[in-house]
Protein backbone atom coordinates (compact mmCIF):
# COMPACT_ATOMS: atom_id res chain seq x y z
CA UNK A 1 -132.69 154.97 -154.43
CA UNK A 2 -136.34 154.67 -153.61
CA UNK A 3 -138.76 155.46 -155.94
CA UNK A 4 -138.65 158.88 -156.32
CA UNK A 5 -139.04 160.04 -159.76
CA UNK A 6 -138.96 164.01 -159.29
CA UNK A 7 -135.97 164.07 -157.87
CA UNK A 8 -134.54 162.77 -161.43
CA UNK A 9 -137.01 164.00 -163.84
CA UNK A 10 -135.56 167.03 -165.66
CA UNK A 11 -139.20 167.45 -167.21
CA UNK A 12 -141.75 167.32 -164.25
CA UNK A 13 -144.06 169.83 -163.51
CA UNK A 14 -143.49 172.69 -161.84
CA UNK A 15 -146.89 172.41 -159.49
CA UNK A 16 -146.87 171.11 -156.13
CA UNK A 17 -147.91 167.67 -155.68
CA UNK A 18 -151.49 167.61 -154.37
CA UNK A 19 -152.59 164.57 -152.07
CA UNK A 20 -154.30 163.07 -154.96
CA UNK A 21 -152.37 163.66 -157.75
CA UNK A 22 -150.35 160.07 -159.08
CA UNK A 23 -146.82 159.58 -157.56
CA UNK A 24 -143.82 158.97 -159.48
CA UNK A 25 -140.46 157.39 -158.45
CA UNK A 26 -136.72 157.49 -159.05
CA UNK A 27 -134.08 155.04 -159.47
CA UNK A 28 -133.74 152.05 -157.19
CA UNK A 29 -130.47 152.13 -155.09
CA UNK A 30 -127.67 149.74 -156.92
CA UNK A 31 -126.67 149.24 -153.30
CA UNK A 32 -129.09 146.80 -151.91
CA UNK A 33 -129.88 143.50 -153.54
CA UNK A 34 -128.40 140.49 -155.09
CA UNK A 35 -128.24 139.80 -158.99
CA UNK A 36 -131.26 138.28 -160.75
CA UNK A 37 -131.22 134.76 -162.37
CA UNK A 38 -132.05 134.79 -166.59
CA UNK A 39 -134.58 132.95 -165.20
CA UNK A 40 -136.42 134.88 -163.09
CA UNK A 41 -139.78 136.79 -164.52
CA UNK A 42 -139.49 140.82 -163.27
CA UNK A 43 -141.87 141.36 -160.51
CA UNK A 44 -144.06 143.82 -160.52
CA UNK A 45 -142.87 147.56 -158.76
CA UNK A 46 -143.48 147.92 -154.98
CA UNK A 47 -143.61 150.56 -152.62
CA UNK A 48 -140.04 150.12 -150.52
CA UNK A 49 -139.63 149.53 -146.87
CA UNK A 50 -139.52 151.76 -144.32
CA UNK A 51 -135.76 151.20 -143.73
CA UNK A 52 -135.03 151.47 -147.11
CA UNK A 53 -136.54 154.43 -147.63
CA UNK A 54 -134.70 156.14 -144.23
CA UNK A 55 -131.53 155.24 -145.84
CA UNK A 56 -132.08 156.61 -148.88
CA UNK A 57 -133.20 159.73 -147.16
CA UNK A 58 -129.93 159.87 -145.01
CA UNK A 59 -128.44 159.32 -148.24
CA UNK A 60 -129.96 162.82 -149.03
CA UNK A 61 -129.88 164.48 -146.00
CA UNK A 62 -126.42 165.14 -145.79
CA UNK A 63 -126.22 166.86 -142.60
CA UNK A 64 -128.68 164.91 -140.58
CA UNK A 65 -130.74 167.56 -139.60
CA UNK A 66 -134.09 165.17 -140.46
CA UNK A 67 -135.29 167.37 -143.65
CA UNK A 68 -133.63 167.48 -147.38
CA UNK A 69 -132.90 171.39 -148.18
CA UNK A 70 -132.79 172.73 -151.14
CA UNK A 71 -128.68 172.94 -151.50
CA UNK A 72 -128.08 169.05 -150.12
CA UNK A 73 -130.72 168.07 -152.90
CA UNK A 74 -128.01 169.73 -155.71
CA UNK A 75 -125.20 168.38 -153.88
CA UNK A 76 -126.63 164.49 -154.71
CA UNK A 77 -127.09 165.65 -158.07
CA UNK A 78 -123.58 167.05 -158.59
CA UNK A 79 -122.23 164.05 -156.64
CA UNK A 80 -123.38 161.64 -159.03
CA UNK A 81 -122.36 163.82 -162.40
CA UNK A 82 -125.54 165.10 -162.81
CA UNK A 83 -125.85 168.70 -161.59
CA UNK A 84 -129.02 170.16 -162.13
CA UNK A 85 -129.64 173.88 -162.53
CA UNK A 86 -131.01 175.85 -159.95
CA UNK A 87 -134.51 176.23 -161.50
CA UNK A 88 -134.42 172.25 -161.94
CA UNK A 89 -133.70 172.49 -158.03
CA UNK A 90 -136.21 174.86 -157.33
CA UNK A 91 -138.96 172.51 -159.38
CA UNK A 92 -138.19 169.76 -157.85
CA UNK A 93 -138.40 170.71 -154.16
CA UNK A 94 -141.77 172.44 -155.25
CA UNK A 95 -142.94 168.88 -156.11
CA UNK A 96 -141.97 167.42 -153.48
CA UNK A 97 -142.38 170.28 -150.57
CA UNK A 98 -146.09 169.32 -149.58
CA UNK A 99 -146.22 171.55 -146.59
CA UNK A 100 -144.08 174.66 -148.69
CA UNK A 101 -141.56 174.77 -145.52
CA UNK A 102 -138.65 174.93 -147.75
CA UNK A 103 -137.53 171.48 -147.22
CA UNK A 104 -138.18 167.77 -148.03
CA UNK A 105 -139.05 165.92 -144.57
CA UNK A 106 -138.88 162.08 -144.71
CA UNK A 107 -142.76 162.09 -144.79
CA UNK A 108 -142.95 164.11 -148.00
CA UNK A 109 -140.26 161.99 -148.93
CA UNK A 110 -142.20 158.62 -148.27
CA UNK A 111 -145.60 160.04 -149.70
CA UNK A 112 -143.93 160.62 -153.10
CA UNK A 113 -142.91 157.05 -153.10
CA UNK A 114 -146.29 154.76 -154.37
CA UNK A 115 -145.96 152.46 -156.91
CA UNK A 116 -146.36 153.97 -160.34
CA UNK A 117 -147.64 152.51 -163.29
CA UNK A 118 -145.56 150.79 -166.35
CA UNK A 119 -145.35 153.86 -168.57
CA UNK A 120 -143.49 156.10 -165.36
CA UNK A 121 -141.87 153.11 -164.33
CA UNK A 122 -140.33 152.92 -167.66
CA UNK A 123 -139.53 156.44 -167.96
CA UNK A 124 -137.76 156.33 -164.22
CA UNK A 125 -135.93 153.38 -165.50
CA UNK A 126 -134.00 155.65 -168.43
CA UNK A 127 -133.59 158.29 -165.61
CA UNK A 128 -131.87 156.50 -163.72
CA UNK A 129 -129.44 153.95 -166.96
CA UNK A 130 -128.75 158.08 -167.69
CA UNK A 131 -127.21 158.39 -164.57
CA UNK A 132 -125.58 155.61 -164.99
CA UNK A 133 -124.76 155.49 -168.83
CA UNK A 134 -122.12 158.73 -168.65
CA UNK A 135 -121.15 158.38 -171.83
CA UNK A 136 -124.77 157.90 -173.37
CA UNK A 137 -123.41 154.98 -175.57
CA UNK A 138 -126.76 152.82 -174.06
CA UNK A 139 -124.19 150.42 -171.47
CA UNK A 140 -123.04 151.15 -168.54
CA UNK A 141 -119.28 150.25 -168.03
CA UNK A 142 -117.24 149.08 -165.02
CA UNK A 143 -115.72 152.58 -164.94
CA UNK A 144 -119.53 154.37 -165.24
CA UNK A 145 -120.57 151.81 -162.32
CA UNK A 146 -117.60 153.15 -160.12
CA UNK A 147 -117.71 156.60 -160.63
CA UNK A 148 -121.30 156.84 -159.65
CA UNK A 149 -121.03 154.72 -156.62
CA UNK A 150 -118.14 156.66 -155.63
CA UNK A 151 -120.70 159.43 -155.66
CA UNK A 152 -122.71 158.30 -153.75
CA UNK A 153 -120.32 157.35 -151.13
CA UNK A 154 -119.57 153.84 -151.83
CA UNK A 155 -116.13 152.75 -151.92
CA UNK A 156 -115.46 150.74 -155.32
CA UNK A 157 -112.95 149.91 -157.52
CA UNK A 158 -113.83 149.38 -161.24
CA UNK A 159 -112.79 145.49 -160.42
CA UNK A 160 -115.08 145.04 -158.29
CA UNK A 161 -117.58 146.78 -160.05
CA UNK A 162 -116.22 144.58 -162.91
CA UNK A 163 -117.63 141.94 -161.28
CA UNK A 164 -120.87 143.37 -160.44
CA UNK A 165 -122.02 143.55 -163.70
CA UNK A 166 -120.87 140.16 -164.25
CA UNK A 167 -124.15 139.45 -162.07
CA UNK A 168 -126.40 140.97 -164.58
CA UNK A 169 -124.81 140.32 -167.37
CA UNK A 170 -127.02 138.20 -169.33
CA UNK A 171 -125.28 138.26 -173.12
CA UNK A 172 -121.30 138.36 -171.49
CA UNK A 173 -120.43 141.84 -173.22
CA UNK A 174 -119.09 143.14 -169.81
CA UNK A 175 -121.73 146.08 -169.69
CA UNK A 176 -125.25 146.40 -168.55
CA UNK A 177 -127.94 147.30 -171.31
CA UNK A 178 -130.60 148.79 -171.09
CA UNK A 179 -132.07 145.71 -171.36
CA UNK A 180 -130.32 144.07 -168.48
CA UNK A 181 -130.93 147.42 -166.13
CA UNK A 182 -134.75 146.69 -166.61
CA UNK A 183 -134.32 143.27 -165.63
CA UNK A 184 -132.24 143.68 -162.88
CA UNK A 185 -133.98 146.53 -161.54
CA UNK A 186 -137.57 145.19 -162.22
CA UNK A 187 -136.74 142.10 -160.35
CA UNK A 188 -135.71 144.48 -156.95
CA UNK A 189 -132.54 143.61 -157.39
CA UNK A 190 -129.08 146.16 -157.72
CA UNK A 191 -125.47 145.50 -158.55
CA UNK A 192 -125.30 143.69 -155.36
CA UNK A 193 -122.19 145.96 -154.51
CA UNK A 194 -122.61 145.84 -150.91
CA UNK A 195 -121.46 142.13 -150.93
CA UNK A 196 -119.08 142.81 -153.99
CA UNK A 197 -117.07 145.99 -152.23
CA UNK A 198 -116.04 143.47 -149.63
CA UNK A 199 -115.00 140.45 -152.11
């Protein structure tokens, strides 16, 4: 999903973001992308595209109304199996309101997505294998894969997320590691379920 680490951070600050002040990021979408080769060194993070980032936004903006509010940003959260309190809400919109209208438009949505350096890029990286990693065992499963795309509106069955993983799967447990998540995600790539889904 982006970059855009205040959305998932439980821990952020509870100041509004000034212009100056270092951006953070969130999980990558496990929509978009194909699986990585064991080859293949991890790139270096990037800001994403325009589209990208519109779709993740839609993703958010639930009623299509061109801003995120307050209630469709808990929604996502409870969606996915994470529901966040109301004060963790109420922080995060303050980080990412620039303008204090209330709402999240999709250019305070795009301004909170710069690349960030290694250490946040790491810590976004075990925000987002938590929302993944139900369980909290350190893998996600076929059935943890599912249940969070279902979430977010994808249509999978734990087959086909099955063989998802199978893409990123670099020691042939049947689960992603952290490990593998880094990888994978370092590399831009996702569980390549758009192409999977229809398999």
């Amino acid at each position: 999903m982006g970059k855009m680490r205040s959305l998932f951070s439980r821990n952020g600050s509870t100041g509004r973001r000034s212009s100056t002040s270092s951006r953070s990021s969130s999980p990558p979408s496990p929509t978009h992308a194909t699986p990585t080769s064991s080859s293949s060194p991890p790139r270096t993070p990037t800001t994403p595209s325009s589209d990208e980032m519109e779709r993740v936004f839609r993703k958010f903006d639930a009623n299509g109304d061109g801003r995120i509010s307050r209630a469709e940003l808990a929604a996502l959260f409870a969606s996915v199996g994470h529901a966040a309190t109301d004060d963790e809400v109420g922080r995060m919109m303050e980080e990412a309101d620039a303008d204090g209208d209330g709402f999240i438009s999709l250019a305070e949505f795009a301004a909170i997505n710069a690349a960030p350096d290694a250490a946040v890029v790491e810590e976004d990286l075990r925000h987002a294998f938590g929302v993944f990693d139900a369980d909290g065992n350190g893998a996600i499963s076929p059935a943890e894969l599912a249940r969070v795309l279902r979430g977010l509106g994808e249509a999978a069955t734990v087959a086909q997320c099955r063989r998802m993983i199978q893409g990123v799967d670099r020691n042939g447990d049947g689960l992603v590691s952290f490990d593998e998540f880094k990888i994978m995600m370092a590399a831009g790539a996702g569980f390549g379920c758009s192409n999977n889904i229809r398999a």
